[in-house]
C-alpha atoms as a PDB file:
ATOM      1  CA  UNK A   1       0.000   0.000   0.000  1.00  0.00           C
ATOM      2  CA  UNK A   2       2.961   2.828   1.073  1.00  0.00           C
ATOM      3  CA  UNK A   3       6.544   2.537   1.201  1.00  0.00           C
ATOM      4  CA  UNK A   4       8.332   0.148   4.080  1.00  0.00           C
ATOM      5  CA  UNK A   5      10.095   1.931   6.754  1.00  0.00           C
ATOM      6  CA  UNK A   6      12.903   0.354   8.301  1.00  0.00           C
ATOM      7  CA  UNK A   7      13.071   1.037  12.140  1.00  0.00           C
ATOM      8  CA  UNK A   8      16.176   1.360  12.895  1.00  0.00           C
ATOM      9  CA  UNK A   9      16.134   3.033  16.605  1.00  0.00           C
ATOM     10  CA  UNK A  10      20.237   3.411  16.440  1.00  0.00           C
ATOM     11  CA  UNK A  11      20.051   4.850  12.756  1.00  0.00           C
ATOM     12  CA  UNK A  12      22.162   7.998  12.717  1.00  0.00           C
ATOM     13  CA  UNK A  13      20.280  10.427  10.866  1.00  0.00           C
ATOM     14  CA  UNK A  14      16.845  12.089  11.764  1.00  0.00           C
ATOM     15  CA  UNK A  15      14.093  14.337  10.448  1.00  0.00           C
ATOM     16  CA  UNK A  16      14.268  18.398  10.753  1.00  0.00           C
ATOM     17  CA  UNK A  17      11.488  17.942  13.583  1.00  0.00           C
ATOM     18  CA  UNK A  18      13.233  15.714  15.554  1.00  0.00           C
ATOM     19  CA  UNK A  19      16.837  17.930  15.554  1.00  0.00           C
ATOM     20  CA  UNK A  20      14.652  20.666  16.485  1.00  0.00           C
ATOM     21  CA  UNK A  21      13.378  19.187  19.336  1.00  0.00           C
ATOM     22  CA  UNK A  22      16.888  17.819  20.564  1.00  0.00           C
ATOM     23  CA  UNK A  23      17.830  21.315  20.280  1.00  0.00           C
ATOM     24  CA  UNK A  24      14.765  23.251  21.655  1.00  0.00           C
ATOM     25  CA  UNK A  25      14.508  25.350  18.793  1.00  0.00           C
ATOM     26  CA  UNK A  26      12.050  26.257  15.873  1.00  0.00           C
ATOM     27  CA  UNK A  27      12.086  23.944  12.352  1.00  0.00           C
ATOM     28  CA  UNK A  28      13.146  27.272  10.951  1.00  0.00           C
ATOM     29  CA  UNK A  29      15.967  27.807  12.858  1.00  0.00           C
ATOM     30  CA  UNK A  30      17.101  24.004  12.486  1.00  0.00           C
ATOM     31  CA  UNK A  31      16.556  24.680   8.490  1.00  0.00           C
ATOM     32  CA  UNK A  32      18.732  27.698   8.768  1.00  0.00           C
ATOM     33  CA  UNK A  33      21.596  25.848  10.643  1.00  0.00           C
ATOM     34  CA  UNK A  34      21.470  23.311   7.755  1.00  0.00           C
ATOM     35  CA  UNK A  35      21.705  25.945   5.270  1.00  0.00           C
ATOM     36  CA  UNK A  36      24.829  27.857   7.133  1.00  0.00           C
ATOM     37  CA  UNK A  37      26.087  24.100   7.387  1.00  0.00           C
ATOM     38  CA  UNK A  38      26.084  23.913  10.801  1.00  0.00           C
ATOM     39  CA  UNK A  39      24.044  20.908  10.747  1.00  0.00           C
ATOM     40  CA  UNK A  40      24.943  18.061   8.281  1.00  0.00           C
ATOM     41  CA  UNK A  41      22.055  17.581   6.178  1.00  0.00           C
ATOM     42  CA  UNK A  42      21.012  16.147   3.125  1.00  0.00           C
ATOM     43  CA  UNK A  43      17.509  14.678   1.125  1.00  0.00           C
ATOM     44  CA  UNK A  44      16.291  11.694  -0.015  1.00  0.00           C
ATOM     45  CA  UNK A  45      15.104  11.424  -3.463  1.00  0.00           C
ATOM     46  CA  UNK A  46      11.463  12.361  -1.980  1.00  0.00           C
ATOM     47  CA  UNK A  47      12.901  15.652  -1.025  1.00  0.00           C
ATOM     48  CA  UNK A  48      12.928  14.848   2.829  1.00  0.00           C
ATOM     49  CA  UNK A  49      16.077  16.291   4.709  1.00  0.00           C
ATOM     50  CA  UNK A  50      17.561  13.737   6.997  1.00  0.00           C
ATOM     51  CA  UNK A  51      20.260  15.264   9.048  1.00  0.00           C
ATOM     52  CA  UNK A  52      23.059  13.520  10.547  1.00  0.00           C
ATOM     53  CA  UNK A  53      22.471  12.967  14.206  1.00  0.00           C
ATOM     54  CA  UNK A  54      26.515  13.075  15.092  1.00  0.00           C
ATOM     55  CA  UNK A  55      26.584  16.701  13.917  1.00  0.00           C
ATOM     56  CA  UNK A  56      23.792  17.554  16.008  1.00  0.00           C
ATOM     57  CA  UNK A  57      25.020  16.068  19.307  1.00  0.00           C
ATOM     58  CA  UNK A  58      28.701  17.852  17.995  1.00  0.00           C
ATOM     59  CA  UNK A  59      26.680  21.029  18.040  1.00  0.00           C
ATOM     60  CA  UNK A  60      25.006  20.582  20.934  1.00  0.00           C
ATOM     61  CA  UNK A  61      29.111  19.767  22.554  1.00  0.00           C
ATOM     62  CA  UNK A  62      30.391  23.265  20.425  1.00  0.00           C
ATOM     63  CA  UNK A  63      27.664  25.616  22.033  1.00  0.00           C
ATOM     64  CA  UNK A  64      27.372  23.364  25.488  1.00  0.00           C
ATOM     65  CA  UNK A  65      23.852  22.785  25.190  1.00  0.00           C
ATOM     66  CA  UNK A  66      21.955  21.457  28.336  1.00  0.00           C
ATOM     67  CA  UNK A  67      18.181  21.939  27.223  1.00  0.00           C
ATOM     68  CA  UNK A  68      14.902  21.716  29.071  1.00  0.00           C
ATOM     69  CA  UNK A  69      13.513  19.144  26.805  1.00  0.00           C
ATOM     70  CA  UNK A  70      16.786  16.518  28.515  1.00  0.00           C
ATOM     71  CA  UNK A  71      16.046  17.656  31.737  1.00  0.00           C
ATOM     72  CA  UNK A  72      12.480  16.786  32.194  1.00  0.00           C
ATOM     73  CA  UNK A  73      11.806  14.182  29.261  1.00  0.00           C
ATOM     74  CA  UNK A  74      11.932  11.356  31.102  1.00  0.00           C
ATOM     75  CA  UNK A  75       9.367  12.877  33.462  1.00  0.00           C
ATOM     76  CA  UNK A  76       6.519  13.831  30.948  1.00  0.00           C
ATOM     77  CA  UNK A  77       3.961  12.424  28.781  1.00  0.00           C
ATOM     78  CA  UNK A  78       5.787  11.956  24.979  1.00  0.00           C
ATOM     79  CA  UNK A  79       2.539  12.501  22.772  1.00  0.00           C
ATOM     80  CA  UNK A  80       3.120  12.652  19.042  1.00  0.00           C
ATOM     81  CA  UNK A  81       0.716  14.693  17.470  1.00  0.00           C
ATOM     82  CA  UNK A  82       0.284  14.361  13.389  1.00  0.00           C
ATOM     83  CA  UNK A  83      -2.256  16.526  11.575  1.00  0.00           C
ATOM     84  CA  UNK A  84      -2.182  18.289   8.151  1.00  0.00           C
ATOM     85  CA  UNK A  85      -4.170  21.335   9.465  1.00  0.00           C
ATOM     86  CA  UNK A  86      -2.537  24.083  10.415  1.00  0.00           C
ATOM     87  CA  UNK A  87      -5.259  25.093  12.360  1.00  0.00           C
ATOM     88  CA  UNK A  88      -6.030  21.704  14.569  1.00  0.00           C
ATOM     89  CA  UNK A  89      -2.087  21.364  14.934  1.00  0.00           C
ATOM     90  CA  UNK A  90      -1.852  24.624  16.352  1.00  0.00           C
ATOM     91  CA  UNK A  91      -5.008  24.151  18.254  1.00  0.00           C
ATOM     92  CA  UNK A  92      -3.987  21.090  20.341  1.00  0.00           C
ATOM     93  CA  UNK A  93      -0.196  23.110  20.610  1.00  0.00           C
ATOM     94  CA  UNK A  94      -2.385  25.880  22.731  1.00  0.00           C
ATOM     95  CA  UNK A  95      -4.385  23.835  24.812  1.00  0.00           C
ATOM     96  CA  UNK A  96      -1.162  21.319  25.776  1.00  0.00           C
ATOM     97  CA  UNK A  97       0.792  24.771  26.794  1.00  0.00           C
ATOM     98  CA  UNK A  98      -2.495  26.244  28.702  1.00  0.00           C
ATOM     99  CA  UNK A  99      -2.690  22.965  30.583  1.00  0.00           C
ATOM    100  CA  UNK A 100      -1.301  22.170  33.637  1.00  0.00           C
ATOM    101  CA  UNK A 101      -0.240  18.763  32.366  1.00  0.00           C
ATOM    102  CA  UNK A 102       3.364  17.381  32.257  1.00  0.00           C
ATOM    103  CA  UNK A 103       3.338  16.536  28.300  1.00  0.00           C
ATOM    104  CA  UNK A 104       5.960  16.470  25.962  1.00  0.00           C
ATOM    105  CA  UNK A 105       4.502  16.927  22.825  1.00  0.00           C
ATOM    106  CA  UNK A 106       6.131  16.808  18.977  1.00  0.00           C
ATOM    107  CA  UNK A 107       4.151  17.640  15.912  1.00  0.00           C
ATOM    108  CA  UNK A 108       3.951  16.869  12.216  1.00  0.00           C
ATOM    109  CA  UNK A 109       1.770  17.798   9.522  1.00  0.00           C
ATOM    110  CA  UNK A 110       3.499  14.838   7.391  1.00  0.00           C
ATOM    111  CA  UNK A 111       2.577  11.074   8.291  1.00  0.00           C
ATOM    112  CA  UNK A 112       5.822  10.028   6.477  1.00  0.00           C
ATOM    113  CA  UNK A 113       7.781  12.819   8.133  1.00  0.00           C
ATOM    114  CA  UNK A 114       6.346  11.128  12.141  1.00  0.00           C
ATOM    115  CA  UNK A 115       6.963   7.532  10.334  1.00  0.00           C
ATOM    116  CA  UNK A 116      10.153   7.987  10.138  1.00  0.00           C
ATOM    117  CA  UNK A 117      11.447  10.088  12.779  1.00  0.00           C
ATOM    118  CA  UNK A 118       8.893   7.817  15.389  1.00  0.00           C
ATOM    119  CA  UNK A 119      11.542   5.485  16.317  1.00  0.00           C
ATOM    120  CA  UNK A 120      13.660   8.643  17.801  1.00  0.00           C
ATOM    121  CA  UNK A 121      10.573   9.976  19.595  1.00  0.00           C
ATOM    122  CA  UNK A 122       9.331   6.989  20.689  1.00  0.00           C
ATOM    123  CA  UNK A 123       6.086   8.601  21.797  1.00  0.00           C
ATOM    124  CA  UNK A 124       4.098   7.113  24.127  1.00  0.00           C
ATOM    125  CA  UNK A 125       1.189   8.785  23.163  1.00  0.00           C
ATOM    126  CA  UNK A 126      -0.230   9.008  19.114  1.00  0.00           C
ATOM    127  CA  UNK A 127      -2.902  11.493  18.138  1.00  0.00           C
ATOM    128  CA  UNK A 128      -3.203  11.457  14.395  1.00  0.00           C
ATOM    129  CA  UNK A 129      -5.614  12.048  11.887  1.00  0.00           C
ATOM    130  CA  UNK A 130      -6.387   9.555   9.022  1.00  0.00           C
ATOM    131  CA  UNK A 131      -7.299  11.522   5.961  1.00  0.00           C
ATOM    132  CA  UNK A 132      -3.837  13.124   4.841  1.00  0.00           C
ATOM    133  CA  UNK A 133      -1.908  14.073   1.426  1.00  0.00           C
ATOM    134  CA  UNK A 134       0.237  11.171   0.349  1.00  0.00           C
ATOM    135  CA  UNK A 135       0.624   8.461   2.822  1.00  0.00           C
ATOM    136  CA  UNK A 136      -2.255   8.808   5.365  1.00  0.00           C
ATOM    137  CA  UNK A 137      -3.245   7.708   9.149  1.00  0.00           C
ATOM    138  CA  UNK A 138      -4.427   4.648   8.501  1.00  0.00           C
ATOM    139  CA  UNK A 139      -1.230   3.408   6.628  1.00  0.00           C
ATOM    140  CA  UNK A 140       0.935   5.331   9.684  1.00  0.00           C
ATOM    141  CA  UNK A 141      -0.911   2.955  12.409  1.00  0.00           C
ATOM    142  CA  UNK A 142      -0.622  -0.178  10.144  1.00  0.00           C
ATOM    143  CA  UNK A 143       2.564   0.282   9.858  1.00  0.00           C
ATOM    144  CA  UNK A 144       3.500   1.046  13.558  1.00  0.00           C
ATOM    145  CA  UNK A 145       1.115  -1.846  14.571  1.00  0.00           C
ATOM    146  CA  UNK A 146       3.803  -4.049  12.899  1.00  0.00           C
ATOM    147  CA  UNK A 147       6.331  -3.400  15.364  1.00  0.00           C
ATOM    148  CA  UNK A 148       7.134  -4.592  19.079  1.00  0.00           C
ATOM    149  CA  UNK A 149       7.054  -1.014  20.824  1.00  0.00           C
ATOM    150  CA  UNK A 150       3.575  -0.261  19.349  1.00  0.00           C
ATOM    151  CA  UNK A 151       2.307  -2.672  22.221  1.00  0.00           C
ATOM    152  CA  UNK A 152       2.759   0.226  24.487  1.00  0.00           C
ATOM    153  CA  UNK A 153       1.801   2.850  22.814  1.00  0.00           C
ATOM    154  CA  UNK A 154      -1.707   4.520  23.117  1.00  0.00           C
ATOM    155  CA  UNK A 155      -3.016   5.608  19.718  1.00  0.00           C
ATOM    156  CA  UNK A 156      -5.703   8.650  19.637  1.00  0.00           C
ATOM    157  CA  UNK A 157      -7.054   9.077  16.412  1.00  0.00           C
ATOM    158  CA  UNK A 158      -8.710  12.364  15.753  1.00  0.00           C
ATOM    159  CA  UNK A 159     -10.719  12.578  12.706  1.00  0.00           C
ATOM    160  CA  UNK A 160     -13.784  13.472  10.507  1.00  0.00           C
ATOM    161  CA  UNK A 161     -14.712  10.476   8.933  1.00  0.00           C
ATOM    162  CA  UNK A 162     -18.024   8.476   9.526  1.00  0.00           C
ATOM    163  CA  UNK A 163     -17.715   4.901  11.381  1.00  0.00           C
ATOM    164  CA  UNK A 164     -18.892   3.184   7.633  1.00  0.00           C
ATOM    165  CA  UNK A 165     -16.108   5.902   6.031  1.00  0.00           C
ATOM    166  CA  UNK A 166     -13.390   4.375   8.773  1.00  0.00           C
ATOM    167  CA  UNK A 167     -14.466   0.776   7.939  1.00  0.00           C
ATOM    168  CA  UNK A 168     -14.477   0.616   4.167  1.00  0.00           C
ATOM    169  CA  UNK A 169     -10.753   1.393   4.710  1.00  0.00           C
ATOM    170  CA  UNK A 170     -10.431  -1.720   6.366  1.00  0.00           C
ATOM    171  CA  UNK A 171     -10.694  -0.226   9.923  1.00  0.00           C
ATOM    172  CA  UNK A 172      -8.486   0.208  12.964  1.00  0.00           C
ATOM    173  CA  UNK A 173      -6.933  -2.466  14.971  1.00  0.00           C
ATOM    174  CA  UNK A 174      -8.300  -2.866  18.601  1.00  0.00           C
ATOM    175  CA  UNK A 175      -7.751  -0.802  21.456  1.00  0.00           C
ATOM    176  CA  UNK A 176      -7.297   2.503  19.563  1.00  0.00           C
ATOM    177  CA  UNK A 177      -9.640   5.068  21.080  1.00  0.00           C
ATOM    178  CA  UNK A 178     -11.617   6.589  17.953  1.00  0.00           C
ATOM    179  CA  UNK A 179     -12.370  11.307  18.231  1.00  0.00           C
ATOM    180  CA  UNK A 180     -14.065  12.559  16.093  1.00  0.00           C
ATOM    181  CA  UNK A 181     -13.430  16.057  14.757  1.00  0.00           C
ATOM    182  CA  UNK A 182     -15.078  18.824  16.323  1.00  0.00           C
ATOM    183  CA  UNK A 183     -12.087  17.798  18.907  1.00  0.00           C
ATOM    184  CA  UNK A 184     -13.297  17.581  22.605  1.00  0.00           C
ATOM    185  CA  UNK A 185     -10.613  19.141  24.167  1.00  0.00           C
ATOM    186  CA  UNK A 186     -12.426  18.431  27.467  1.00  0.00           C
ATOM    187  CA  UNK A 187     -12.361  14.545  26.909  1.00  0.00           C
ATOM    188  CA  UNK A 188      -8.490  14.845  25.473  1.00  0.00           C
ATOM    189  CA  UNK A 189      -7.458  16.689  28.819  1.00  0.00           C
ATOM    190  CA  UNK A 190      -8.977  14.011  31.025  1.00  0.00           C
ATOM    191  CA  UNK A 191      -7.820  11.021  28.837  1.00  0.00           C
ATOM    192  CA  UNK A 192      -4.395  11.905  29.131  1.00  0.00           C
ATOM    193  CA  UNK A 193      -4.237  12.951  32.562  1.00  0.00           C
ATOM    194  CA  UNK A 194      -5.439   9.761  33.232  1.00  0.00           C
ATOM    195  CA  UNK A 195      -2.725   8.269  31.350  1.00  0.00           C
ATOM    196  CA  UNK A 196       0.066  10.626  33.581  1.00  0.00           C
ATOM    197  CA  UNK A 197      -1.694   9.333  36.485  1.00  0.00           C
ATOM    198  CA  UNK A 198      -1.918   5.339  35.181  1.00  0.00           C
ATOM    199  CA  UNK A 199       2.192   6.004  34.710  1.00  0.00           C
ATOM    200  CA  UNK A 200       2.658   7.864  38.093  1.00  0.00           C
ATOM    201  CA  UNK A 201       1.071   4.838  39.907  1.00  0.00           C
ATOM    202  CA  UNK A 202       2.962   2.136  38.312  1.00  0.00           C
ATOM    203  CA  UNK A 203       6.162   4.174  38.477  1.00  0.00           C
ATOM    204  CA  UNK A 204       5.253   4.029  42.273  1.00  0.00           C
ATOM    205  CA  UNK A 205       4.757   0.486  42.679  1.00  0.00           C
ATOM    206  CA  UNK A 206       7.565  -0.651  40.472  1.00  0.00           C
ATOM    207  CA  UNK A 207       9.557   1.410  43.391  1.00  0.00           C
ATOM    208  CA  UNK A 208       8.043   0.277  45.915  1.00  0.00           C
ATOM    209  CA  UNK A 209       8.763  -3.485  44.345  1.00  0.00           C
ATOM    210  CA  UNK A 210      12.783  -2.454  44.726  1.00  0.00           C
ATOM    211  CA  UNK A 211      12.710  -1.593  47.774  1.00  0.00           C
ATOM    212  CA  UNK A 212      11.082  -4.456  49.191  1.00  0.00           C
ATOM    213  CA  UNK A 213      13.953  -6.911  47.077  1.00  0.00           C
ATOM    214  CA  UNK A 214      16.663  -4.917  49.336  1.00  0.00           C
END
């Protein structure tokens, strides 16, 4: 159906998003650092940039970068939001900053583009939309339900189709949780603070475990 992407979590090269977020700044400025070749970059023959991951962490070294995305990552929600509407993308950007949630949110307006930098995220959180330009949700969640870390991953999929649209596609595999678009940002905010809290409690118990072994 779409092209095979090989998930290769130690691959050495990543998307423009993914730098960006390593680096806590804007595409733009990432795009700008390739251009003053900061940043070792180059495209596939679909146009995509793919920038070498070495030159990033060698930046990061040069300019002795300690960013605020390292610091709390391993403490927040990683959602991965991918949406071809500038005006939903931004929309769910506002709310996540306005809430008093500890998320860690990426965001993509390309399904390839999330495809393929997905295994550096490693979300554990996917919103997505299923009707989008060239390779669309439901070929993004077929393909991620193909491999072992999509077990524990939550998939959210936002979208404007009808249930008889969704299932002459060939429908969704089990246990993703099904929004459709006018977004209730009401039911999103509980959802995933009930996912922070689900984490927070085994995170507990998982230390209490070790400290009962000792």
């Amino acid at each position: 159906m779409g092209n095979k992407i090989n998930f290769d979590v130690g691959s050495e090269y990543c998307g423009t998003s993914y730098a960006a977020k390593m680096l806590d700044l804007s595409v733009g400025t990432v795009q700008s650092l390739v251009e003053k070749n900061e940043l070792l970059a180059w495209k596939t023959q679909g146009g995509h940039r793919r920038i070498s991951i070495q030159s990033v962490r060698e930046f990061q070294r040069r300019n002795n970068y300690i960013t605020k995305s390292n610091l709390v990552s391993g403490q927040r929600l990683k959602v991965m939001v991918v949406e071809d509407e500038d005006l939903t993308r931004q929309m769910l950007s506002d709310h996540f900053q306005q809430w008093d949630l500890p998320l860690d949110p990426s965001y993509f307006n390309s399904a390839l583009m999330a495809l393929l930098d997905w295994p550096h995220f490693q979300p554990q959180v996917l919103i997505t939309d299923l009707r989008m330009p060239g390779l669309d949700g439901f070929e993004l969640i077929r393909t991620l339900h193909g491999h072992p870390r999509y077990a524990q991953m939550v998939v959210v999929v936002v979208t404007a189709l009808s249930a008889e649209e969704i299932a002459a596609e060939g429908g969704l595999p089990d246990g993703v949780e099904l929004m459709h678009k006018p977004i209730d940002m009401g039911w999103l905010k509980g959802y995933l603070n009930a996912l922070i809290n689900m984490g927070q409690m085994a995170k507990r118990q998982e230390d209490m475990a070790r400290m009962r072994e000792f």
